[in-house]
Structure formats: structure tokens, C-alpha cells
C-alpha atoms as a PDB file:
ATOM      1  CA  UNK A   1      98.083  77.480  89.249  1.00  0.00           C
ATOM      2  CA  UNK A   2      97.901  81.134  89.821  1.00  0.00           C
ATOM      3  CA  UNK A   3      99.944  83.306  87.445  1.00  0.00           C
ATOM      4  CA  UNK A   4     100.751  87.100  87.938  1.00  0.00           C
ATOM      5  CA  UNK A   5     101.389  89.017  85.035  1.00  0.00           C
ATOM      6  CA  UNK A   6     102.781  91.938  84.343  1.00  0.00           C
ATOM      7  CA  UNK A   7     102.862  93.961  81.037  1.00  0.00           C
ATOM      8  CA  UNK A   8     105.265  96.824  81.114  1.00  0.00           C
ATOM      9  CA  UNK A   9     104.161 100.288  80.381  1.00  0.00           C
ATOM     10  CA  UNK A  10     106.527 100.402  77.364  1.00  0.00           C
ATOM     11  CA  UNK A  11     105.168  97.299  75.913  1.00  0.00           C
ATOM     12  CA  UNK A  12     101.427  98.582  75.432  1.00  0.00           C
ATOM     13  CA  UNK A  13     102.165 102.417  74.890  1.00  0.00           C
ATOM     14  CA  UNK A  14     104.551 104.417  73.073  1.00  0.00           C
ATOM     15  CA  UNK A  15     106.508 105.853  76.480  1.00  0.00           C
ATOM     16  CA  UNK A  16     107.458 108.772  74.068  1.00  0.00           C
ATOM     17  CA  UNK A  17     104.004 109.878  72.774  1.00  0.00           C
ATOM     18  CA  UNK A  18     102.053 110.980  75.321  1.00  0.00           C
ATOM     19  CA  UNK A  19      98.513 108.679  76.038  1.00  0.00           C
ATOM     20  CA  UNK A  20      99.301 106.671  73.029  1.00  0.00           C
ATOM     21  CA  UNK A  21      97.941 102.828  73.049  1.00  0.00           C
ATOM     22  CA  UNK A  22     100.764 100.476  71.441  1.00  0.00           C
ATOM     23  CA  UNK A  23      97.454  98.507  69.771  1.00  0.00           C
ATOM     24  CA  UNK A  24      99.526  95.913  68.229  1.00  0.00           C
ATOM     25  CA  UNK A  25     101.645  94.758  70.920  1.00  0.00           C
ATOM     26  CA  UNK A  26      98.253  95.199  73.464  1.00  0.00           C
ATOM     27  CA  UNK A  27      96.393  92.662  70.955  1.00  0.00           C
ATOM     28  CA  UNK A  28      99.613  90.470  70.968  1.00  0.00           C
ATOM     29  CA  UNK A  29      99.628  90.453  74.586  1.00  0.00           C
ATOM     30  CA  UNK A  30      95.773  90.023  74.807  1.00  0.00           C
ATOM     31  CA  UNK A  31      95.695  87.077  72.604  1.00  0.00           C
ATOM     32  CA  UNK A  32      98.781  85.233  74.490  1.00  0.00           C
ATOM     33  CA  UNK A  33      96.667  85.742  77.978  1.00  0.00           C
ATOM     34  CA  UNK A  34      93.544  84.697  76.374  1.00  0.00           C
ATOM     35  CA  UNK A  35      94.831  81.565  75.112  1.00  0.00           C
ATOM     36  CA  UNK A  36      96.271  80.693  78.964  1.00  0.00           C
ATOM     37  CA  UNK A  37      92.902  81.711  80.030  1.00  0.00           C
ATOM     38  CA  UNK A  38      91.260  79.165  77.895  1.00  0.00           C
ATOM     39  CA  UNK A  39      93.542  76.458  78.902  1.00  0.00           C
ATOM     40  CA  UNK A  40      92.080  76.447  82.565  1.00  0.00           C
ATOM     41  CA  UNK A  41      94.940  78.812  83.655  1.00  0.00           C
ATOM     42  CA  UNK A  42      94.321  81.281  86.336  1.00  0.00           C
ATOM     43  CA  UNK A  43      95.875  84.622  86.063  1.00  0.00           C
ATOM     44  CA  UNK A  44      95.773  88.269  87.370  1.00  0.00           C
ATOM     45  CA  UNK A  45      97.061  90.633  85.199  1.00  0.00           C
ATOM     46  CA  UNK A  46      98.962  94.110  85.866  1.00  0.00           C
ATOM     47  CA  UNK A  47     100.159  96.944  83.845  1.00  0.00           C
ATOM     48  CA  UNK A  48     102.194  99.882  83.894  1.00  0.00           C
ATOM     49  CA  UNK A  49     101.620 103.546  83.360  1.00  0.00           C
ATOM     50  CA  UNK A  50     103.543 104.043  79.578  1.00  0.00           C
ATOM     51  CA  UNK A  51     102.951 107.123  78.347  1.00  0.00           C
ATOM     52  CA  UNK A  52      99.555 107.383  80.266  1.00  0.00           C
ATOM     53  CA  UNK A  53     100.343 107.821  83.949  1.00  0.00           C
ATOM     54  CA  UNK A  54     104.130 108.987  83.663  1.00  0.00           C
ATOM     55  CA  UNK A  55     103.781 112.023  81.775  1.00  0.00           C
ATOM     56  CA  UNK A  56     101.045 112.859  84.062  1.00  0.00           C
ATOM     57  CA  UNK A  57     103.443 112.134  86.987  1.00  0.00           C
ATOM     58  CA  UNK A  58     106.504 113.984  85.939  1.00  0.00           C
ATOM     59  CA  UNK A  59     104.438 117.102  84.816  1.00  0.00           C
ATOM     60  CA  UNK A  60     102.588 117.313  88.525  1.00  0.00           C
ATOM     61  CA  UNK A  61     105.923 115.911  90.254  1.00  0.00           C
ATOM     62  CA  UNK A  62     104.779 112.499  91.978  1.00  0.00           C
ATOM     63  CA  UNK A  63     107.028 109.391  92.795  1.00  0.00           C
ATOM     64  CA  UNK A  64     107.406 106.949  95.102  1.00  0.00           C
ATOM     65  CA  UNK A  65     109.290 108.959  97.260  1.00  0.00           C
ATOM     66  CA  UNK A  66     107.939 112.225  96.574  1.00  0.00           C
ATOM     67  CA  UNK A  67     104.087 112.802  97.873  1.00  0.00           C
ATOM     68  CA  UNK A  68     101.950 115.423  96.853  1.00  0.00           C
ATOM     69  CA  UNK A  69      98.141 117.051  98.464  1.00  0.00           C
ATOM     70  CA  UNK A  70      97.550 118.284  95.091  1.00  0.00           C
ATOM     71  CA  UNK A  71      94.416 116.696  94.441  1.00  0.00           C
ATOM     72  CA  UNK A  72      94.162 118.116  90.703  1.00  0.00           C
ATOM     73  CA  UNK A  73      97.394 116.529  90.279  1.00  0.00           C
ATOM     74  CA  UNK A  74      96.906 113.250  91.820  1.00  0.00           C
ATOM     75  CA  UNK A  75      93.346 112.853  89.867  1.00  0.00           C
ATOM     76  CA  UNK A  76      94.947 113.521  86.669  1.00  0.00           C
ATOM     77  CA  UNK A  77      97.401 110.735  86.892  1.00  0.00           C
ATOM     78  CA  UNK A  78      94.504 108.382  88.266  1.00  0.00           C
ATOM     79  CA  UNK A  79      91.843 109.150  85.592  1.00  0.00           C
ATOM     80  CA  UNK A  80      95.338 108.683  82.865  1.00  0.00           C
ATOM     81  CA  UNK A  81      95.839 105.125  84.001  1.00  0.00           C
ATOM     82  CA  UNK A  82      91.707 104.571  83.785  1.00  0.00           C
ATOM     83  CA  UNK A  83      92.093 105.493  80.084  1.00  0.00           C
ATOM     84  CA  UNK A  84      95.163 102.926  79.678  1.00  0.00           C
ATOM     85  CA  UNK A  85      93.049 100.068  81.913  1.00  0.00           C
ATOM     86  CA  UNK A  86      89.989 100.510  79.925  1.00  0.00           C
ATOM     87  CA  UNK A  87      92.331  99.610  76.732  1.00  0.00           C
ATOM     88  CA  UNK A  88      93.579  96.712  78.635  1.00  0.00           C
ATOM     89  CA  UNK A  89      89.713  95.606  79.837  1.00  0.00           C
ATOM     90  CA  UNK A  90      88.826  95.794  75.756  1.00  0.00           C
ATOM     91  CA  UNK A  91      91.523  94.129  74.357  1.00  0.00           C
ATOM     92  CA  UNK A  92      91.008  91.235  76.616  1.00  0.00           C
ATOM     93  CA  UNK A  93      87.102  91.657  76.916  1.00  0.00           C
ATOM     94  CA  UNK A  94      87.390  91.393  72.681  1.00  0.00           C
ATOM     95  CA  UNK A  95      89.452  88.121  72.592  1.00  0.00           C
ATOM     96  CA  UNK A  96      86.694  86.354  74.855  1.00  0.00           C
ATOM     97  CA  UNK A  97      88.049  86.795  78.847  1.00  0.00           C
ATOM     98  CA  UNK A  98      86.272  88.366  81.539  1.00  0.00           C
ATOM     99  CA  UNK A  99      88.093  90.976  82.752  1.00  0.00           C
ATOM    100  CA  UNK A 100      87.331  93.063  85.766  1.00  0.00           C
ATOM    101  CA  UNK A 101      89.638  96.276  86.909  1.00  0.00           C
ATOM    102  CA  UNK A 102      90.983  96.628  90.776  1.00  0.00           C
ATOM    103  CA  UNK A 103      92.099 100.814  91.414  1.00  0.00           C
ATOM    104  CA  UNK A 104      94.980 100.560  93.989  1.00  0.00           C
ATOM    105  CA  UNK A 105      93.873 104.023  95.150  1.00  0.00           C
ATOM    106  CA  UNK A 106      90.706 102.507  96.290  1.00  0.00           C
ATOM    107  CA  UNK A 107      92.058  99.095  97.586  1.00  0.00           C
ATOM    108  CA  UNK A 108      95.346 100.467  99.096  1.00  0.00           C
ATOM    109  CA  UNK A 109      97.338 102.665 100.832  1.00  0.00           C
ATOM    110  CA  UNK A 110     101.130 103.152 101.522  1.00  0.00           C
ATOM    111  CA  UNK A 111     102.002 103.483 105.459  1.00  0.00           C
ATOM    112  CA  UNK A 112     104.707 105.696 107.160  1.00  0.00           C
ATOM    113  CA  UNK A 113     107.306 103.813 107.025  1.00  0.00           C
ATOM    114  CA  UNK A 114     106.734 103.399 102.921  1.00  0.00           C
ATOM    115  CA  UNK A 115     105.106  99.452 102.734  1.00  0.00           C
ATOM    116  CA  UNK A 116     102.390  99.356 100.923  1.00  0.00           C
ATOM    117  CA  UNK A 117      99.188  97.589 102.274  1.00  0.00           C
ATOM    118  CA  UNK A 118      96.780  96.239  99.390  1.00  0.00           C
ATOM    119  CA  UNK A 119      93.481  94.886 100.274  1.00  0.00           C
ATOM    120  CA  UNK A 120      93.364  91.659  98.371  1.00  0.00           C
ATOM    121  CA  UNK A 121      89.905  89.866  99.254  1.00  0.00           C
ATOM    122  CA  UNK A 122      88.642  91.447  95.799  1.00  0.00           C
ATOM    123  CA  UNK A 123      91.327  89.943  93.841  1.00  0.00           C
ATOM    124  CA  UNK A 124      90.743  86.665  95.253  1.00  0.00           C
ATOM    125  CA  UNK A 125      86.876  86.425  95.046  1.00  0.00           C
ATOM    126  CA  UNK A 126      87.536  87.665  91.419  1.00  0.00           C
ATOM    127  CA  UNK A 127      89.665  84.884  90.317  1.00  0.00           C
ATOM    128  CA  UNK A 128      87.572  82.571  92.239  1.00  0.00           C
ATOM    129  CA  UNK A 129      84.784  83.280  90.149  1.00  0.00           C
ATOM    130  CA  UNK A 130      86.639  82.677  86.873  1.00  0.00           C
ATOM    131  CA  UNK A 131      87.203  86.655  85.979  1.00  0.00           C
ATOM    132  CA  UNK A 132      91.052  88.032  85.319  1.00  0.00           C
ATOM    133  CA  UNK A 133      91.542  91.454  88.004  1.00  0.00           C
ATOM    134  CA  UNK A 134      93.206  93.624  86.360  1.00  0.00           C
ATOM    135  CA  UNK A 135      95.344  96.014  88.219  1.00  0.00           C
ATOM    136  CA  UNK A 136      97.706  99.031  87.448  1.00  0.00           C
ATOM    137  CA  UNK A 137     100.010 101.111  88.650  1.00  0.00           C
ATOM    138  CA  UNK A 138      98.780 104.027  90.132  1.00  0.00           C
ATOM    139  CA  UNK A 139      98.477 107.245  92.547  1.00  0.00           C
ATOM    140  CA  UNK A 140      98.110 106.073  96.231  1.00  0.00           C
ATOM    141  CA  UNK A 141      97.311 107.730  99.464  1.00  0.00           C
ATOM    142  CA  UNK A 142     100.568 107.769 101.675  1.00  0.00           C
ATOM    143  CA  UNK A 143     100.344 108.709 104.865  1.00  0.00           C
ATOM    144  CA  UNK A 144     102.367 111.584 106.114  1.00  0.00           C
ATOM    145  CA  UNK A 145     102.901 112.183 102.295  1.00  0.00           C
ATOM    146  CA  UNK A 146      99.262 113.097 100.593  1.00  0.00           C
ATOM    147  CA  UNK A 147      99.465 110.926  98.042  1.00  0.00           C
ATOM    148  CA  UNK A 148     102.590 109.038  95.807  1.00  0.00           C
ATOM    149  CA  UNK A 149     102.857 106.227  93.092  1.00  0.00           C
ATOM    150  CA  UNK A 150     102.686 102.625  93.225  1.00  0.00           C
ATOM    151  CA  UNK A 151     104.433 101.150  90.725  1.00  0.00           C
ATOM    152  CA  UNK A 152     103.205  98.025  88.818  1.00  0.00           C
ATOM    153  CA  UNK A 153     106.432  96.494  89.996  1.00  0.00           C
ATOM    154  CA  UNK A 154     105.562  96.365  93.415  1.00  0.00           C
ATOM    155  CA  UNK A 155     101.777  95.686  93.062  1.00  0.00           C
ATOM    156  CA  UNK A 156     103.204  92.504  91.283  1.00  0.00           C
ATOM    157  CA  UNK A 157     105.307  91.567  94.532  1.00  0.00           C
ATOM    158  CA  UNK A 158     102.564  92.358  96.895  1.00  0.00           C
ATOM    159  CA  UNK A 159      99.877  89.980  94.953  1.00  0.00           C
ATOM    160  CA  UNK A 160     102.737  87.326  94.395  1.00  0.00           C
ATOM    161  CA  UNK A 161     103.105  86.904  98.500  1.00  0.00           C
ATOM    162  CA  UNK A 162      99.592  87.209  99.546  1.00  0.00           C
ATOM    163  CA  UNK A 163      98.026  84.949  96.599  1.00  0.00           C
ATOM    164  CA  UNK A 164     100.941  82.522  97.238  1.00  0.00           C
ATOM    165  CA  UNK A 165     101.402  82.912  93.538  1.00  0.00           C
ATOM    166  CA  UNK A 166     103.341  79.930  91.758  1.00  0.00           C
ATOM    167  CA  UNK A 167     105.334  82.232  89.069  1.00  0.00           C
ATOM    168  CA  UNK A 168     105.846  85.729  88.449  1.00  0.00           C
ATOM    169  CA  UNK A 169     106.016  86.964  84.551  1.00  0.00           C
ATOM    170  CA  UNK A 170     107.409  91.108  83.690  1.00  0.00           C
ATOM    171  CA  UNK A 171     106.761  91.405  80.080  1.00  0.00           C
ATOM    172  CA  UNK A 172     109.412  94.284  79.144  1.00  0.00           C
ATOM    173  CA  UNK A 173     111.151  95.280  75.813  1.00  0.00           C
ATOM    174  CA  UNK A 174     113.919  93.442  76.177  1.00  0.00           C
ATOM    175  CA  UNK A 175     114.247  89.372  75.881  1.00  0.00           C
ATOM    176  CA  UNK A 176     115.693  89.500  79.386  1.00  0.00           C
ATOM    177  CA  UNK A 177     118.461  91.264  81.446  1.00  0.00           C
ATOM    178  CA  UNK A 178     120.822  92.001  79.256  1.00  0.00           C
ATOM    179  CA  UNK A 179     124.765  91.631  80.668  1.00  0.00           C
ATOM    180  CA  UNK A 180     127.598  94.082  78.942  1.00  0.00           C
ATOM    181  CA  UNK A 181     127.464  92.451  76.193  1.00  0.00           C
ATOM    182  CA  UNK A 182     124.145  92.586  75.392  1.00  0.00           C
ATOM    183  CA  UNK A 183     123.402  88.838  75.922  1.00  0.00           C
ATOM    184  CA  UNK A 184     120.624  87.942  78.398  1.00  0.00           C
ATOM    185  CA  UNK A 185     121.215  86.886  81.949  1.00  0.00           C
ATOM    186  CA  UNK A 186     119.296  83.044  82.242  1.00  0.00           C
ATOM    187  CA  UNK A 187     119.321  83.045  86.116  1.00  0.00           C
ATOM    188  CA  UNK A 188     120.053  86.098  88.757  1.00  0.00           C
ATOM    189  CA  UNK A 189     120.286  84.812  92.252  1.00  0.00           C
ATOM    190  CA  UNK A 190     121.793  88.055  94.058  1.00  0.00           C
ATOM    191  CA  UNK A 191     121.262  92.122  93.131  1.00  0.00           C
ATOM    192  CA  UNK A 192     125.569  92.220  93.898  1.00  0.00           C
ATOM    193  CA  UNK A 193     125.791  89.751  91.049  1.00  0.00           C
ATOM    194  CA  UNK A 194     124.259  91.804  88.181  1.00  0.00           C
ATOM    195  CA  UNK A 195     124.501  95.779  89.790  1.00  0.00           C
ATOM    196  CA  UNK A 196     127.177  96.945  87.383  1.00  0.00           C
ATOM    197  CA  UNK A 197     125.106  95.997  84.000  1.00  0.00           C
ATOM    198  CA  UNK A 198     121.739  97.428  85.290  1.00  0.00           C
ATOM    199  CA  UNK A 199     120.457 100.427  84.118  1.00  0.00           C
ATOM    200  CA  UNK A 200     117.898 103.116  84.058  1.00  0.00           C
ATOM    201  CA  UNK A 201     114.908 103.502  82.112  1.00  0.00           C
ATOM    202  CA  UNK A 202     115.708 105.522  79.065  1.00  0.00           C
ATOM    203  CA  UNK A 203     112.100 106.968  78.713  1.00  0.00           C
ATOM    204  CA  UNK A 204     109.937 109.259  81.258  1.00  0.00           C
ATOM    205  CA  UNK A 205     109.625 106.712  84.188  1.00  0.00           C
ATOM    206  CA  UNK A 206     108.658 107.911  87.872  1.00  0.00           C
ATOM    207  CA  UNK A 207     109.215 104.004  89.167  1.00  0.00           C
ATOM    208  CA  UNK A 208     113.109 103.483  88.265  1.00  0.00           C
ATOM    209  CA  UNK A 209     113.974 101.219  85.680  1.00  0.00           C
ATOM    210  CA  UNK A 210     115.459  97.650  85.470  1.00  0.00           C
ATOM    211  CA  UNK A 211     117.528  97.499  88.591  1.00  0.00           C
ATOM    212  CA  UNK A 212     114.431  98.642  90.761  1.00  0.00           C
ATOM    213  CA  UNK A 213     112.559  95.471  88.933  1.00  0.00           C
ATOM    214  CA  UNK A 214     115.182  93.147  89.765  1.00  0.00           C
ATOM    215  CA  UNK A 215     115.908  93.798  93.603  1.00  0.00           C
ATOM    216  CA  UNK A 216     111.859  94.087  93.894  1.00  0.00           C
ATOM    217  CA  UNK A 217     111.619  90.341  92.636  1.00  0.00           C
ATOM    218  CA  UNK A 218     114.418  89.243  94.567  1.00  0.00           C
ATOM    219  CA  UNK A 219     112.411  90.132  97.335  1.00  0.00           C
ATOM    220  CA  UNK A 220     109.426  86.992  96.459  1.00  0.00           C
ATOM    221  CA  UNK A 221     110.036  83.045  97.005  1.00  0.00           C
ATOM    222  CA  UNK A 222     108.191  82.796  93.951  1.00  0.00           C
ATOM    223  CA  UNK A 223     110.036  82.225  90.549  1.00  0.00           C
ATOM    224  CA  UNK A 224     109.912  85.241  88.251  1.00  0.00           C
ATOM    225  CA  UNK A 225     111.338  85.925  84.594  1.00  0.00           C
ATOM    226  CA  UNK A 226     111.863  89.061  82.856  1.00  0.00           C
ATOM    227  CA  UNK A 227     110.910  88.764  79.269  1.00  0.00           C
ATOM    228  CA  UNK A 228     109.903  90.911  75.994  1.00  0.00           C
ATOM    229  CA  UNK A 229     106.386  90.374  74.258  1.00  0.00           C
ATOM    230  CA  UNK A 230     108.153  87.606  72.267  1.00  0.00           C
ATOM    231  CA  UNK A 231     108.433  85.357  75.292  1.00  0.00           C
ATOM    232  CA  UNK A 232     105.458  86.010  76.502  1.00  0.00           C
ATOM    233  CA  UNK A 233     103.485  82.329  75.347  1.00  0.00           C
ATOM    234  CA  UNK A 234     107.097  80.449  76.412  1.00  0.00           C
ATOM    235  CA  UNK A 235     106.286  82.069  80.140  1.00  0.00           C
ATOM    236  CA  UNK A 236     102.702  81.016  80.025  1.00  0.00           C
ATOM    237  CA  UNK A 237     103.426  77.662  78.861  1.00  0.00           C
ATOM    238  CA  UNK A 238     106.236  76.909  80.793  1.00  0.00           C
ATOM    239  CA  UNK A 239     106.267  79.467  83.801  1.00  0.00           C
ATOM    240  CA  UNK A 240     109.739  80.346  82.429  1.00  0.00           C
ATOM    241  CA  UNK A 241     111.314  82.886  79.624  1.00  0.00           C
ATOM    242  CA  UNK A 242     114.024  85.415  79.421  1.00  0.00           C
ATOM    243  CA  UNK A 243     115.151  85.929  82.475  1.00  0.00           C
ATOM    244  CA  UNK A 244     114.940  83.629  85.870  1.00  0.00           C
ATOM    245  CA  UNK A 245     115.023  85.621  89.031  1.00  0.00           C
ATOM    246  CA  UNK A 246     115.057  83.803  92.086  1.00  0.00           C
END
């Protein structure tokens, strides 16, 4: 059973504090993933960019719309999410897996018409192998555009399809999506059916916030759930927590 994970940016970092490593809730995570990986589960684990590639991204003006040939700039927000992967790689590589890191600026690149293309033969030989890729989001060359950011959102999508993943898990800060009343959402079938409770992201975030999430993963065939660090061992247990989008 292949699982694709992904922890959100403001789950391992303080989004606020720039470059700052949320330790406790990266060891949390670690040890949840470790125990799955121990169990004979096979999973490929992605992150986001927290307050390690966004701050970067905002300062030099990069999104997923908005390219930029500023090497300096584009290298700065790449080398930013190295630091926050190598935190990743060591708090897994500590609690006994074998983690190996994938750069979507080296195994990708994001065509004219915006669809991102990500060479997966890595990612598969990896798992094959017994090792957990890990991938973030990251600066990617775009052509026409120099270079803009892929989120972790829709590096998650693109592995789910071409793995033929069996579930999809977003580890966020919330237990779910939330409705108006602050009570989470079990099952979302259509983006019409939960647009007027969706919001932004509150923090510095180049990749939109919950509603971008959603429609993304009502894009897959594969199951996915939205959950906070709390749910985290339900999802990998079960393949469901939070949030079912389908």
C-alpha cells in the first residue's frame, strides 16, 4: 500500500519566525511515520515551505503564477527549503527510517500552459528499495516564466496519479475543514459544496491556502483527508482522519 504524505509547512515551522524548525511537532510527525514505516507500510513523504521557503518567496516575489530570471532569488528560496529538508531527513534518519531527498527543481519542470511534469522513476526505484523520498515544495523552472513555485500541494497530486497511490494524507493545523461553525467537514465531494467556508492562509503563504488544497485533491481518484498532527497515526492506521475528500 503506497501512502503519500504530506506535512504542512505550518506544522513543522513557526510560519511567523522566519527559518524556524517547529522541533516538537517535526519529532511528533517523525515518530508517527516511523512507526508506519516499521509496520511494512510504504510511504513517500512531502513537506511544505513554513517559514523556510515563503519568506524567501515573498521577499524575491515568486508564486505560482508569477515567474522570475532572478537567479539570486530563485537560489535563495531553493537552498531555504534544503535547510527545512535536511531537518526532515534527521528527524526521520534519528527515529530509524531511511530517508532519501528528491529536489523538484532537478526532477521537474512546469510547461507553458502551467502543468507541471515531475520525473518520477527516482521516486519509484526509491521506495522499491525500502527508502522513504522525501520531497518539498520548491522553486521550478517554468517555461516562458524563468522560474516559479511548486507547491507541496500539487507535488502531492502529481505523485498520487502517477504512483497510483491508495490514500492521500495533508497534515495541517486544523483537525479538518472546518464549516462556519467551526466543526469539521467528514466528507467533501464537490468545491461548490464547501466554497463559502474556505479561507485563506492567515500566515505568509505564496501557494494559497485551504481552498487551493481542497479543489487540488478533488482533482485525484484517490481518497485524501485533511487532518492536524493529532490525526496523523488515525490516517496511517486507517487511511482516514479529519477530513475525507473525494
Amino acid at each position: 500500500m503506497t501512502t503519500i504524505l504530506k506535512l504542512g509547512g505550518s506544522v513543522i515551522t513557526d510560519k511567523d519566525e522566519p527559518e524556524t524548525v517547529d522541533d516538537e511537532q517535526l519529532g511528533r510527525a517523525a515518530e508517527a511515520i516511523a512507526g508506519y514505516v516499521d509496520s511494512g507500510g510504504e510511504i513517500v513523504v512531502v513537506h511544505g515551505g513554513g517559514s523556510f521557503g515563503h519568506h524567501h518567496a515573498a521577499a524575491h516575489g515568486v508564486t505560482r503564477a508569477d515567474g522570475s530570471h532572478d537567479g539570486e532569488g530563485l537560489l535563495a528560496i531553493h537552498r531555504a527549503m534544503g535547510r527545512l529538508t535536511d531537518a526532515v531527513l534527521d528527524a526521520l534518519a534519528d527515529r530509524g527510517v531511511d530517508p532519501l531527498p528528491v529536489r523538484p527543481l532537478s526532477a521537474g519542470f512546469r510547461g507553458e500552459d502551467g502543468t507541471v511534469t515531475l520525473a518520477d522513476g527516482s521516486v519509484r526505484t526509491m521506495l522499491a528499495e525500502g527508502f522513504v523520498p522525501v520531497l518539498n515544495g520548491d522553486v521550478i523552472a517554468h517555461a516562458g516564466h524563468g522560474g516559479t513555485i511548486v507547491s507541496g500541494d500539487t507535488l502531492v497530486v502529481s505523485l498520487a496519479e502517477s504512483l497510483d497511490a491508495d490514500r492521500v494524507g495533508l497534515c495541517s493545523t486544523v483537525p479538518g475543514v472546518l464549516d462556519d461553525d467551526g466543526a469539521v467537514i467528514d466528507e467533501i465531494r464537490s468545491f461548490e459544496a464547501v466554497a463559502d467556508v474556505l479561507g485563506e492562509s492567515e500566515s505568509t503563504d505564496v501557494t494559497g491556502g485551504m481552498a487551493a488544497k481542497v479543489q487540488r485533491l478533488l482533482e485525484l481518484d484517490t481518497p485524501a483527508s485533511v487532518f492536524d498532527p493529532d490525526g496523523l497515526s488515525e490516517f496511517l492506521d486507517t487511511g482516514r482522519a479529519g477530513t475525507v475528500v473525494r
